[in-house]
C-alpha atoms as a PDB file:
ATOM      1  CA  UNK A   1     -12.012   6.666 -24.642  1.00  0.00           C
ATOM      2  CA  UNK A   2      -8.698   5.711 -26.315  1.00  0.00           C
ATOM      3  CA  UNK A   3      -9.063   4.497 -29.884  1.00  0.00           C
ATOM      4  CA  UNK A   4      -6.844   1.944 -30.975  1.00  0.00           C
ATOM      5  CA  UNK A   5      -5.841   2.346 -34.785  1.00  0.00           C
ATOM      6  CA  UNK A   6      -5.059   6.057 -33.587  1.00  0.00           C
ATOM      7  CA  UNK A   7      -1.171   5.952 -33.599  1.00  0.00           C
ATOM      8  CA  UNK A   8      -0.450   9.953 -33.557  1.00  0.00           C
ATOM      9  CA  UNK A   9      -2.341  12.840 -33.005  1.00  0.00           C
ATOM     10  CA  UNK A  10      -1.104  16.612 -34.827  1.00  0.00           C
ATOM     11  CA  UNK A  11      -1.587  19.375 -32.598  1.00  0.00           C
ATOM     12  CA  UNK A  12      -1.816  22.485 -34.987  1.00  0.00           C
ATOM     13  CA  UNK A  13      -0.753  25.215 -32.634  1.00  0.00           C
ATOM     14  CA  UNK A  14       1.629  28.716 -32.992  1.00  0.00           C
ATOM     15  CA  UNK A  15       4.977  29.585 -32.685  1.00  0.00           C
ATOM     16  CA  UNK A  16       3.564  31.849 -30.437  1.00  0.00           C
ATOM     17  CA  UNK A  17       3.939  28.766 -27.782  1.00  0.00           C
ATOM     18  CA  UNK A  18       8.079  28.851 -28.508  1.00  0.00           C
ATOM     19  CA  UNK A  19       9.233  31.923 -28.343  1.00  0.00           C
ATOM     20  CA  UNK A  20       7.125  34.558 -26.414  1.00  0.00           C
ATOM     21  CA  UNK A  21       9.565  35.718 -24.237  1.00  0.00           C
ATOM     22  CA  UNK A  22       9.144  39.975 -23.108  1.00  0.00           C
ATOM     23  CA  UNK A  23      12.305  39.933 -21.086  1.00  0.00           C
ATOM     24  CA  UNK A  24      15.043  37.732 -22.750  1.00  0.00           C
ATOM     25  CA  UNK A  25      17.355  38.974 -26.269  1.00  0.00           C
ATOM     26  CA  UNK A  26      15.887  39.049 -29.436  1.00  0.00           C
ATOM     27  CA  UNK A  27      14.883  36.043 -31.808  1.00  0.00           C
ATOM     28  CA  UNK A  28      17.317  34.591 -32.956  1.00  0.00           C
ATOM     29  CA  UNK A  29      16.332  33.416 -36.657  1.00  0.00           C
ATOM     30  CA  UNK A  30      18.663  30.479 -37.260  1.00  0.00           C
ATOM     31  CA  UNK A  31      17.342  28.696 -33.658  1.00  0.00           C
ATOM     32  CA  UNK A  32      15.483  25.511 -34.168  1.00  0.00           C
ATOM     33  CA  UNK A  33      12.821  25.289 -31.414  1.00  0.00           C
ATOM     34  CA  UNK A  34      12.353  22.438 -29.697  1.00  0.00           C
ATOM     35  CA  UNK A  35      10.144  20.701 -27.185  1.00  0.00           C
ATOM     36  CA  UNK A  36      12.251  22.109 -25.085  1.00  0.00           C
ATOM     37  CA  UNK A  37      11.816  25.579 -25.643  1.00  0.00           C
ATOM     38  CA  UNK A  38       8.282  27.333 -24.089  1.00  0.00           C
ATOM     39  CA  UNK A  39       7.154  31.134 -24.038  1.00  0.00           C
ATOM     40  CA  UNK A  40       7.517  32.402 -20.763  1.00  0.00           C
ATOM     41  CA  UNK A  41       4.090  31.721 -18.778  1.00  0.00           C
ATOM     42  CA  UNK A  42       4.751  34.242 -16.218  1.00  0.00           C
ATOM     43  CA  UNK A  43       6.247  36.968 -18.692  1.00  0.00           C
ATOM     44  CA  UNK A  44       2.866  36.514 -21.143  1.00  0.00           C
ATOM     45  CA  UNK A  45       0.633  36.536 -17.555  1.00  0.00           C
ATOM     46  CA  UNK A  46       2.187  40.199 -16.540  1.00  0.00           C
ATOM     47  CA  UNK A  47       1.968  41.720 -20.104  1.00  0.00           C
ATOM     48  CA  UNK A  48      -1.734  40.222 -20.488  1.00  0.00           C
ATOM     49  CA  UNK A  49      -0.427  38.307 -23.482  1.00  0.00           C
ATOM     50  CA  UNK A  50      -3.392  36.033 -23.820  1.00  0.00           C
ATOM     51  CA  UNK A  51      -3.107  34.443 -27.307  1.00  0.00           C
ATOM     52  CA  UNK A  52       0.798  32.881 -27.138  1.00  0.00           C
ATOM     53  CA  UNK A  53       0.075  31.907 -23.704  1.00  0.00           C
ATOM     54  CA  UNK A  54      -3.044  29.897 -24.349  1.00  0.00           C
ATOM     55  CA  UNK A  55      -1.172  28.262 -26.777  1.00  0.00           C
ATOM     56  CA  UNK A  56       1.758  27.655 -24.806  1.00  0.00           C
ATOM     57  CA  UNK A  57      -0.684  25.813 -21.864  1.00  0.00           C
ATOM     58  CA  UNK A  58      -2.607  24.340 -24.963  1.00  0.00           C
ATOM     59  CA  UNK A  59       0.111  22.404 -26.172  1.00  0.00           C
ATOM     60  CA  UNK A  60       2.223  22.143 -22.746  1.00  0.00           C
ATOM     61  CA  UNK A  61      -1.349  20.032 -21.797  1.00  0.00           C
ATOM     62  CA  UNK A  62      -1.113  17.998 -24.877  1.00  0.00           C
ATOM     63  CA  UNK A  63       2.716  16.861 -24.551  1.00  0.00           C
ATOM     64  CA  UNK A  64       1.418  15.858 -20.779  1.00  0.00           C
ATOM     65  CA  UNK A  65      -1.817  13.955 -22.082  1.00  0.00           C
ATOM     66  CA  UNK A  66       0.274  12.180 -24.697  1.00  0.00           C
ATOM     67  CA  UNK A  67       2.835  11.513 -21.950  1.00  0.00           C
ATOM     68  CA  UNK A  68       0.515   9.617 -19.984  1.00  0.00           C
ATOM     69  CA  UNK A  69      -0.922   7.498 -23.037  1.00  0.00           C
ATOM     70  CA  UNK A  70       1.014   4.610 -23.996  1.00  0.00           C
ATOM     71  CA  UNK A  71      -0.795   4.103 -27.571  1.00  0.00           C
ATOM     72  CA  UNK A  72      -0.089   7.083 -29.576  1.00  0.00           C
ATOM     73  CA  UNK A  73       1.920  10.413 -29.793  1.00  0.00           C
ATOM     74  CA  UNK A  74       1.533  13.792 -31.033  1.00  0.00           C
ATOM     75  CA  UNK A  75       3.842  16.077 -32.871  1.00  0.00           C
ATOM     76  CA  UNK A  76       2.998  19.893 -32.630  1.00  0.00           C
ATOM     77  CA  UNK A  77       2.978  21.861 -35.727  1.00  0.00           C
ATOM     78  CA  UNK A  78       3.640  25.899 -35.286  1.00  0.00           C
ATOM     79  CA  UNK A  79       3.712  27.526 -38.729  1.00  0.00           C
END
């Protein structure tokens, strides 16, 4: 049930959901991720790289859920 005084909700999550990537160049330490950047699903799936990807479908599912909900937001936090 959707609560209304709830305006945003903080997803603590991983950089592990950003930048898992097995077949691309190296990090590159001055990139600012975005919502736009993801691991690689099917790159962490073929090395059995369980722990980024569940965090990568973790908070690909939250951005959707918050998507669909017109009375909050959520910002994703990966220290």
């Amino acid at each position: 049930a959707a609560v209304k005084s709830v305006e945003c909700v903080v997803v603590t999550s991983s950089t592990a959901a950003v930048y898992v990537n097995h077949n691309t160049e190296s990090i590159d330490p001055k990139k600012v991720y975005t919502e736009k950047d993801w691991s690689d699903v099917k790159s962490m799936e073929e090395n059995k790289s369980w722990y980024p990807l569940s965090k990568t479908l973790a908070e690909k599912r939250a951005a959707e859920l918050a998507a669909k909900a017109a009375s909050y937001r959520i910002v994703c936090m990966n220290p």
